[in-house]
N, C-alpha and C. Protein backbone atom coordinates (compact mmCIF):
# COMPACT_ATOMS: atom_id res chain seq x y z
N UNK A 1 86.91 -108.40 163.51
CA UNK A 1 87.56 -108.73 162.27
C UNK A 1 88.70 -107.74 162.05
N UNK A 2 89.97 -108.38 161.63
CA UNK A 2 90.99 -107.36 160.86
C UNK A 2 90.71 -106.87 159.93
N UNK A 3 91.68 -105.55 160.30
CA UNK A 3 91.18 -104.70 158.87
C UNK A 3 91.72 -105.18 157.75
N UNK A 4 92.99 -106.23 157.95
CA UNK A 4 93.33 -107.45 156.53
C UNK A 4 92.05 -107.75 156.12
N UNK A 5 91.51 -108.72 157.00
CA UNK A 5 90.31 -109.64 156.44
C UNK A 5 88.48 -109.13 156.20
N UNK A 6 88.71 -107.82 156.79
CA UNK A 6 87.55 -106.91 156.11
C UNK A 6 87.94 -105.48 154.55
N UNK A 7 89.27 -105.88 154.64
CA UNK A 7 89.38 -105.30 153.45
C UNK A 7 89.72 -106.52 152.02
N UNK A 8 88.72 -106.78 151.16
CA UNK A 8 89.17 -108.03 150.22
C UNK A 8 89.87 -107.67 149.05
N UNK A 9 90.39 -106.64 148.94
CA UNK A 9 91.91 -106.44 147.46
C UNK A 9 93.08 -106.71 148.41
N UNK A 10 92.89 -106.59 150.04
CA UNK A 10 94.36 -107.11 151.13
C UNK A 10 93.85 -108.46 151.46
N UNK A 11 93.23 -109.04 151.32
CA UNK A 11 93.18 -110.31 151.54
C UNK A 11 93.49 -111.91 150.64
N UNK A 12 94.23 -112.41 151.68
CA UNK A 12 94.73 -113.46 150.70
C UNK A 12 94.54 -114.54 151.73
N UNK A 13 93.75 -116.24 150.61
CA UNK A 13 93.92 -116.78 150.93
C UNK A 13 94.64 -117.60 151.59
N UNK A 14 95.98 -117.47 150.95
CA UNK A 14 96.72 -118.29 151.10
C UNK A 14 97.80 -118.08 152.63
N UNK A 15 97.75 -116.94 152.67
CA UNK A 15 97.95 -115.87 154.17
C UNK A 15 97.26 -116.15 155.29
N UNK A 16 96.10 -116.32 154.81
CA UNK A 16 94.88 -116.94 155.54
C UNK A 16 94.61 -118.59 156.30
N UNK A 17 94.85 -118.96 155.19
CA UNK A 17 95.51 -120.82 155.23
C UNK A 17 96.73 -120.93 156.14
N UNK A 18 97.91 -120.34 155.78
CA UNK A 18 98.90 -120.11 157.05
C UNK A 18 99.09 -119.87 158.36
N UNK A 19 98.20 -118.81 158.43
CA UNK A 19 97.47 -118.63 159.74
C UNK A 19 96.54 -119.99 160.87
N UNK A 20 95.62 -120.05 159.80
CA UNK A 20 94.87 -120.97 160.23
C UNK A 20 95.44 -122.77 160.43
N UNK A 21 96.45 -122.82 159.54
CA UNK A 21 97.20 -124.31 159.69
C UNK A 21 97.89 -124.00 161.32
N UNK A 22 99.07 -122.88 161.15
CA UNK A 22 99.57 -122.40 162.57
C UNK A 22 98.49 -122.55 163.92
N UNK A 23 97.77 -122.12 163.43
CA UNK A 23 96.55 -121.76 164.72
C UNK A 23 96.39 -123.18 165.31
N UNK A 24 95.99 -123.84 163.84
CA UNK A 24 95.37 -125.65 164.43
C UNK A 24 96.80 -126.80 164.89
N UNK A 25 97.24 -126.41 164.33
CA UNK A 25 99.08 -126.49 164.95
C UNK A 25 99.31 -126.51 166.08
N UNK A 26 98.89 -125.52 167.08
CA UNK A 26 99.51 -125.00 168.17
C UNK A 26 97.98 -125.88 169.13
N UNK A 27 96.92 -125.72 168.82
CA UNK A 27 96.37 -126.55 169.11
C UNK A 27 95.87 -127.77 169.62
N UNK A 28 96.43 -128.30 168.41
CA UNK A 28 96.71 -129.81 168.32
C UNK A 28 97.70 -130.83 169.43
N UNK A 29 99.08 -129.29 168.96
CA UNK A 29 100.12 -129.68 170.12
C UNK A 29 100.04 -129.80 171.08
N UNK A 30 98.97 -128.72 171.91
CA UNK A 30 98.79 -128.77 173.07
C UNK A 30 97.98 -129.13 173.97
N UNK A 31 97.14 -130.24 172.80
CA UNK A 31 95.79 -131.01 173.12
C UNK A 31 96.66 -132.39 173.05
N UNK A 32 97.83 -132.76 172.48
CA UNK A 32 98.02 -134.11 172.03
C UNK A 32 99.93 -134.16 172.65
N UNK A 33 100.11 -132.87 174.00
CA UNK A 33 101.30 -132.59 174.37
C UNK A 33 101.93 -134.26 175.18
N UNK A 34 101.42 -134.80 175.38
CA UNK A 34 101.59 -135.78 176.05
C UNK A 34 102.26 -137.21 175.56
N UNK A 35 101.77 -137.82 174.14
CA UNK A 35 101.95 -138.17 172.92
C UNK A 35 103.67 -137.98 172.52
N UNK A 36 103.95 -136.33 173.04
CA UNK A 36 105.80 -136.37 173.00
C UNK A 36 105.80 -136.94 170.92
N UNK A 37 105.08 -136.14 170.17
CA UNK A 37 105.61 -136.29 168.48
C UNK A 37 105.53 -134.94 167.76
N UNK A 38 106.20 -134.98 166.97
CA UNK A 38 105.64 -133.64 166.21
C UNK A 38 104.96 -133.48 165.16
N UNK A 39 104.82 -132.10 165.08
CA UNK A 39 103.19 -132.12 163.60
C UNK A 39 103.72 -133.22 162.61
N UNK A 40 104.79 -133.57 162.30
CA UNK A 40 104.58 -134.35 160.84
C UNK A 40 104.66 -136.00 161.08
N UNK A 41 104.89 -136.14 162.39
CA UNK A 41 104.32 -137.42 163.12
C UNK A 41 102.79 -137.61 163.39
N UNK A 42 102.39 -136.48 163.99
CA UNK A 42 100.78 -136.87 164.00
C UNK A 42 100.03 -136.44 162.85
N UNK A 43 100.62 -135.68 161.61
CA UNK A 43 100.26 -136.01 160.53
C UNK A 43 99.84 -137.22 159.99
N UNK A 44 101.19 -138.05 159.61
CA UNK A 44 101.51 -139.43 159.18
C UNK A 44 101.04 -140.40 159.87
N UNK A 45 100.34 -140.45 161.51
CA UNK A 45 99.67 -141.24 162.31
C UNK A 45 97.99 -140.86 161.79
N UNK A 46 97.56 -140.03 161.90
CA UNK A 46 96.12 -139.41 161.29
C UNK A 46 96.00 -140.45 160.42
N UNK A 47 96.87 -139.65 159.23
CA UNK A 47 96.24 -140.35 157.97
C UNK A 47 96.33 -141.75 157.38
N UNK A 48 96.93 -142.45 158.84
CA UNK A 48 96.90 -144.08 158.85
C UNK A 48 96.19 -144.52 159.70
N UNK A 49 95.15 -143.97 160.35
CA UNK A 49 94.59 -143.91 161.31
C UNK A 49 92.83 -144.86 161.08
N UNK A 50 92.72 -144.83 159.70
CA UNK A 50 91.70 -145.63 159.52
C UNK A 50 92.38 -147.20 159.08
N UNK A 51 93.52 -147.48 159.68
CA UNK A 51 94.04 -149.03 159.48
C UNK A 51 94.14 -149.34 158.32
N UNK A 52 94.07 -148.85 157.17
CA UNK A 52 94.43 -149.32 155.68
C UNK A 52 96.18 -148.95 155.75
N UNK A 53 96.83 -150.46 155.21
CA UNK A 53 98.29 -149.84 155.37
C UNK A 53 98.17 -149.39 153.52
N UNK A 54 99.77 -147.98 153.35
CA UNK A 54 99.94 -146.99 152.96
C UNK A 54 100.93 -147.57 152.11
N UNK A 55 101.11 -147.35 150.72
CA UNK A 55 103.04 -147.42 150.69
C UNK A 55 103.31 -145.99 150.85
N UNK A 56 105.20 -145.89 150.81
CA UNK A 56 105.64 -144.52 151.69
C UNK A 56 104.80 -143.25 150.11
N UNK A 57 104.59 -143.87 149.10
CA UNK A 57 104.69 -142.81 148.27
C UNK A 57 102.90 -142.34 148.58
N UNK A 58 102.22 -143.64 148.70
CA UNK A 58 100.65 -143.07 148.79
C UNK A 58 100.82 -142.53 150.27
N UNK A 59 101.25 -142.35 151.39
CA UNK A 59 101.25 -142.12 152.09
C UNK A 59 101.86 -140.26 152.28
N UNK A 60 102.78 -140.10 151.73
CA UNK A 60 103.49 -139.26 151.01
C UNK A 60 102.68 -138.23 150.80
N UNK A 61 101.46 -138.66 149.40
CA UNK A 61 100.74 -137.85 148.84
C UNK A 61 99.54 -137.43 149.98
N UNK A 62 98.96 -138.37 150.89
CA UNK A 62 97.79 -137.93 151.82
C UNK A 62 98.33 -136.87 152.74
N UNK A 63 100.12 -136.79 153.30
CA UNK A 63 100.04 -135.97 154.37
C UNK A 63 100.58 -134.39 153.58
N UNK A 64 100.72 -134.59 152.17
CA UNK A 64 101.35 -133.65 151.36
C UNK A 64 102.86 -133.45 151.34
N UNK A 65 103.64 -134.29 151.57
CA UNK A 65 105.07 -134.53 151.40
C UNK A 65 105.69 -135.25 150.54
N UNK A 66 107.34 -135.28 149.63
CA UNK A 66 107.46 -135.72 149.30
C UNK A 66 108.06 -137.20 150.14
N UNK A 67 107.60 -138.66 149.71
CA UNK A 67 108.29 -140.07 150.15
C UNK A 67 109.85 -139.81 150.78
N UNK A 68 110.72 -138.67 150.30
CA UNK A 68 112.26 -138.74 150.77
C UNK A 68 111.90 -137.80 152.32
N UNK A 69 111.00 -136.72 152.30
CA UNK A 69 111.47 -136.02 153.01
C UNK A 69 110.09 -137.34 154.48
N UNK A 70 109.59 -137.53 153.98
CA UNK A 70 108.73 -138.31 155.10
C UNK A 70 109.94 -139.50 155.64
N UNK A 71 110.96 -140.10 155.11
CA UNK A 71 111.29 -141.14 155.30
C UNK A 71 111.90 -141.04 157.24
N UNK A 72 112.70 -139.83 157.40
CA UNK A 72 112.84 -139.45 158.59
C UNK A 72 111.54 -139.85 159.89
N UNK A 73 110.86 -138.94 159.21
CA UNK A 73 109.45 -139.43 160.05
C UNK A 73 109.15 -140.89 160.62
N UNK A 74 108.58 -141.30 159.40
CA UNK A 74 108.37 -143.06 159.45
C UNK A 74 109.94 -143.55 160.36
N UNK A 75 111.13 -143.21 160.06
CA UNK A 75 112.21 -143.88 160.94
C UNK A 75 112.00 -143.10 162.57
N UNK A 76 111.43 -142.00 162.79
CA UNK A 76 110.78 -142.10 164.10
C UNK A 76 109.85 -143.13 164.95
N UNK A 77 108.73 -142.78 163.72
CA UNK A 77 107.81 -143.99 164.25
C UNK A 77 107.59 -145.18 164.41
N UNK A 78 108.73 -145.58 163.41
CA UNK A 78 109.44 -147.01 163.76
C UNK A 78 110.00 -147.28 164.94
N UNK A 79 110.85 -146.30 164.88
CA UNK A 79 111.51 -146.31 166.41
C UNK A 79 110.62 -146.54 167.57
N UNK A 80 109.81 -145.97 168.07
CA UNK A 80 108.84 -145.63 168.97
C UNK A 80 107.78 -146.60 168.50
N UNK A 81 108.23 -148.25 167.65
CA UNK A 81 107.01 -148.90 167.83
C UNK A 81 105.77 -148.60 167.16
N UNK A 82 105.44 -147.07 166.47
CA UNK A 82 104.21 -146.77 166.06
C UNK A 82 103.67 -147.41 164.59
N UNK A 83 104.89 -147.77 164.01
CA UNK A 83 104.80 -148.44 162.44
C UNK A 83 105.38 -149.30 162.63
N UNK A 84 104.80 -150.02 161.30
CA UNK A 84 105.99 -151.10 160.98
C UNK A 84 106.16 -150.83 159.01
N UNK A 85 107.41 -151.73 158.84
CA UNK A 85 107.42 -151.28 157.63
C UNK A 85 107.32 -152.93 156.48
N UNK A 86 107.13 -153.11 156.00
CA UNK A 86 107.01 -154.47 155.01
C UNK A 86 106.69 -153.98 153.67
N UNK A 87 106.79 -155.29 152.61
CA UNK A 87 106.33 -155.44 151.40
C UNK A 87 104.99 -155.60 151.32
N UNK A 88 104.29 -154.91 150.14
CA UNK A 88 103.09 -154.67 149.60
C UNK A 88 103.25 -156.52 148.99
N UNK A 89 102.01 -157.26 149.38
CA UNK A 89 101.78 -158.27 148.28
C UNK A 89 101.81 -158.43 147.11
N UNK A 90 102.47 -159.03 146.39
CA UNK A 90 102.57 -159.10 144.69
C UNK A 90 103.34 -158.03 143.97
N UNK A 91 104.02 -156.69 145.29
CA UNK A 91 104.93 -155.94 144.98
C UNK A 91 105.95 -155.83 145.90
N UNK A 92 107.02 -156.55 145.42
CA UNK A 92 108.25 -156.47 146.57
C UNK A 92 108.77 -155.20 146.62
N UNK A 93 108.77 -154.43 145.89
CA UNK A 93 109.80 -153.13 145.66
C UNK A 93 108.98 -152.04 146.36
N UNK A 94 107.72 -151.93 146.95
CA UNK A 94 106.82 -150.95 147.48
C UNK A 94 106.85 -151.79 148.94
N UNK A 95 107.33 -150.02 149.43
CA UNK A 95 107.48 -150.28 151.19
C UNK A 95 105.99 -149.80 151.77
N UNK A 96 105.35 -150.72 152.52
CA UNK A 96 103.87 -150.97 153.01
C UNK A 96 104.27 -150.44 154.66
N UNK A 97 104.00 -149.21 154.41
CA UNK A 97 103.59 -148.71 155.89
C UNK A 97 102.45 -149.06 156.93
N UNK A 98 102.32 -149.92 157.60
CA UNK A 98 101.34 -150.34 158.92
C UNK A 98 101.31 -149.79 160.26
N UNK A 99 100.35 -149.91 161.46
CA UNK A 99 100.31 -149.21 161.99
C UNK A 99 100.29 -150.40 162.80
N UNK A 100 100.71 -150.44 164.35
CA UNK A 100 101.20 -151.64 165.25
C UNK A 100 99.84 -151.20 166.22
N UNK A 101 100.08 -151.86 167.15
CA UNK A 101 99.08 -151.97 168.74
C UNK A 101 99.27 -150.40 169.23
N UNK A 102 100.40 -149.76 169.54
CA UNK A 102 100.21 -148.76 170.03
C UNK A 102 100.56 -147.87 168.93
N UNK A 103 100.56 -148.01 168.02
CA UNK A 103 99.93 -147.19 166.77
C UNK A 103 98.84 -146.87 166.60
N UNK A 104 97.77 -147.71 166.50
CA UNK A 104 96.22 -147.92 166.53
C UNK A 104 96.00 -146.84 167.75
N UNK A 105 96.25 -147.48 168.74
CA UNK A 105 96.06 -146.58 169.77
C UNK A 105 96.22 -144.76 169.90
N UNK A 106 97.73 -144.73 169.35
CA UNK A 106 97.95 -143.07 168.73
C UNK A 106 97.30 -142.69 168.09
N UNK A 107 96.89 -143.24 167.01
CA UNK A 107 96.10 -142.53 165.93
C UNK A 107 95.05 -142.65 166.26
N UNK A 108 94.08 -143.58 167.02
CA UNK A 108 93.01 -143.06 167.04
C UNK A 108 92.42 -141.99 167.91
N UNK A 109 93.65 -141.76 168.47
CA UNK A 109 93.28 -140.60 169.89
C UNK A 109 93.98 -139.61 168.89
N UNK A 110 94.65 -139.02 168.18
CA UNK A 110 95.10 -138.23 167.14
C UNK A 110 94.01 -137.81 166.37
N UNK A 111 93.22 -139.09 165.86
CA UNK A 111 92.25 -138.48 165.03
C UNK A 111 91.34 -137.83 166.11
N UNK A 112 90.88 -138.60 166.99
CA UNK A 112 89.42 -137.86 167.45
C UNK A 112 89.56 -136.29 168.06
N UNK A 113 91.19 -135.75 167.93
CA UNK A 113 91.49 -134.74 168.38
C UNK A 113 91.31 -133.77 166.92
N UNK A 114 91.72 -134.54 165.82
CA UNK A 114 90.96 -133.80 165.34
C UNK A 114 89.75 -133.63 164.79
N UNK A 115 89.18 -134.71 164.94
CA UNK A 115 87.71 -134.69 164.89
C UNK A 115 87.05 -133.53 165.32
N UNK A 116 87.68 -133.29 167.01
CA UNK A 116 86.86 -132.51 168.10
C UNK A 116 87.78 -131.20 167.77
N UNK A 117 88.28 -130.99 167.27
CA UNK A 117 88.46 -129.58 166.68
C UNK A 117 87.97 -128.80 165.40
N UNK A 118 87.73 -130.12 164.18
CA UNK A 118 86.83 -129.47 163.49
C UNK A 118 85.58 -129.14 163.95
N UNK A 119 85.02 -129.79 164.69
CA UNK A 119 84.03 -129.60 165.50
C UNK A 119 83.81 -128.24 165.69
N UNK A 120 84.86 -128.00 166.63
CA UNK A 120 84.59 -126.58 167.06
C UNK A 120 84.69 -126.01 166.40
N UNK A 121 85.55 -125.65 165.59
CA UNK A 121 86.12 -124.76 164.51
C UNK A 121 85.49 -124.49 163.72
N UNK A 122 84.03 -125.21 163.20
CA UNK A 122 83.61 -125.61 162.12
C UNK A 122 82.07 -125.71 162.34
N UNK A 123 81.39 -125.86 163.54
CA UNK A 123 80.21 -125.90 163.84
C UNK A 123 79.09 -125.55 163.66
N UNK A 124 79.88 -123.65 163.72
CA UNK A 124 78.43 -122.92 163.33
C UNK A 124 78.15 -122.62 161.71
N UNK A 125 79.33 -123.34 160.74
CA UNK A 125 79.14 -122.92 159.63
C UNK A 125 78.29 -123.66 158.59
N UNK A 126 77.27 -123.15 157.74
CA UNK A 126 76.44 -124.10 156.85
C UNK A 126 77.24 -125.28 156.17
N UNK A 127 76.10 -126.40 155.97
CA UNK A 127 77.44 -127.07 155.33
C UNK A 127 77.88 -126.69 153.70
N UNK A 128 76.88 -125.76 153.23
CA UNK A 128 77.83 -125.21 152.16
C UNK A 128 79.26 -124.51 151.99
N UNK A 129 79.07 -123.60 153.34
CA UNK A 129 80.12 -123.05 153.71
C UNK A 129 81.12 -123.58 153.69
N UNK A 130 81.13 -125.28 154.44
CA UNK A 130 82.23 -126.10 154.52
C UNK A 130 82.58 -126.76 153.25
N UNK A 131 81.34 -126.98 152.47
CA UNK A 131 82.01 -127.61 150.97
C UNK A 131 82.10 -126.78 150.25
N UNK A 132 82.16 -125.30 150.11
CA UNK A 132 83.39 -124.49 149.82
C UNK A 132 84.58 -124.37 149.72
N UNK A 133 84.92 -124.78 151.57
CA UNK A 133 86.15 -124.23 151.87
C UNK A 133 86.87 -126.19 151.69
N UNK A 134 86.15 -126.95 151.36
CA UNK A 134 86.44 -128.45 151.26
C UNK A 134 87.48 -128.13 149.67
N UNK A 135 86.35 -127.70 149.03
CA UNK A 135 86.71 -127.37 147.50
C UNK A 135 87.79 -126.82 147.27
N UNK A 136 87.85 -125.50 147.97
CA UNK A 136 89.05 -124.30 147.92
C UNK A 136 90.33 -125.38 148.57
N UNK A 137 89.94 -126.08 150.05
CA UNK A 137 91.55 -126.90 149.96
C UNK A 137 91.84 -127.71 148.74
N UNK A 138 90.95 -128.41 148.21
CA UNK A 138 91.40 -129.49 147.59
C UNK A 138 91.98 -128.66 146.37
N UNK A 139 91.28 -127.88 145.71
CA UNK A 139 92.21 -126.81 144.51
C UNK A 139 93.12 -126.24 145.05
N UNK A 140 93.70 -125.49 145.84
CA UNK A 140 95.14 -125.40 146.45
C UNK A 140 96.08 -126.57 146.52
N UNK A 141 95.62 -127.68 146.81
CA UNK A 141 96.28 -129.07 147.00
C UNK A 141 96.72 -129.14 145.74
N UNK A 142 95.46 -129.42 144.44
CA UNK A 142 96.01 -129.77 143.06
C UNK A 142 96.87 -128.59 142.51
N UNK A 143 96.87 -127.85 142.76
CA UNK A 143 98.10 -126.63 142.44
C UNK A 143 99.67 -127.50 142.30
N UNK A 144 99.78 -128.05 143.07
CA UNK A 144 101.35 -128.49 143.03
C UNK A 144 101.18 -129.69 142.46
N UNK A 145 100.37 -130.30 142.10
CA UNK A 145 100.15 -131.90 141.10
C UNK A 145 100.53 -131.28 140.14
């Protein structure tokens, strides 16, 4: 252990969280190097990854971005076939993000990568431990709501 993270008046979560996003980052990349996308592509593939299509703004809110700065993204994954984009039923003005044939395919090999890293990452800890640290993300998250 660092002497950061064994001393707790120098320790900060949020220092901590940085670290650890970086860590699973570099990870990810180099478990999913093949794929040729970057983190905020296999972000936005993940969290469409259970086949419910998204509009850009709910979609937006799951990967923690704002709809303008994701729009780049989605015009990647368009490109590359991974989305498609249409109208929400009974709302023309909401753009309905979907996920195509080799979309499905990305994301579900996206997710199980990270599946198999919480896994590891995460294994030996009680599951209180984890609905702790479940809790502590989700209150960091509502911080910026």
């Amino acid at each position: 252990m660092s002497s950061e993270s064994s001393d707790s008046s120098e320790w900060s979560a949020l220092l901590a969280l940085q670290r650890a996003t970086h860590a699973t980052l570099q990870v990810l990349g180099a478990e999913l190097v093949d794929l040729d996308l970057t983190a905020s592509e296999i972000n936005a593939l993940a969290n469409l990854a259970d086949g419910r299509g998204r509009t850009v703004s709910e979609l937006g809110a799951a990967v923690g971005t704002r709809p303008t700065t994701l729009t780049s993204v989605l015009d990647r994954l368009e490109r590359r076939g991974h989305i498609t984009r249409g109208t929400r039923p009974g709302d023309r003005r909401a753009v309905l993000i979907e996920l195509t044939a080799s979309g499905r395919l990305t994301a579900t090999t996206i997710r199980q990568a990270v599946t198999d890293l919480e896994r590891r990452a995460l294994d030996g800890l009680p599951a209180e431990a984890i609905d702790s640290l479940r809790a502590a993300l989700q209150a960091l998250t509502e911080v910026s709501a």
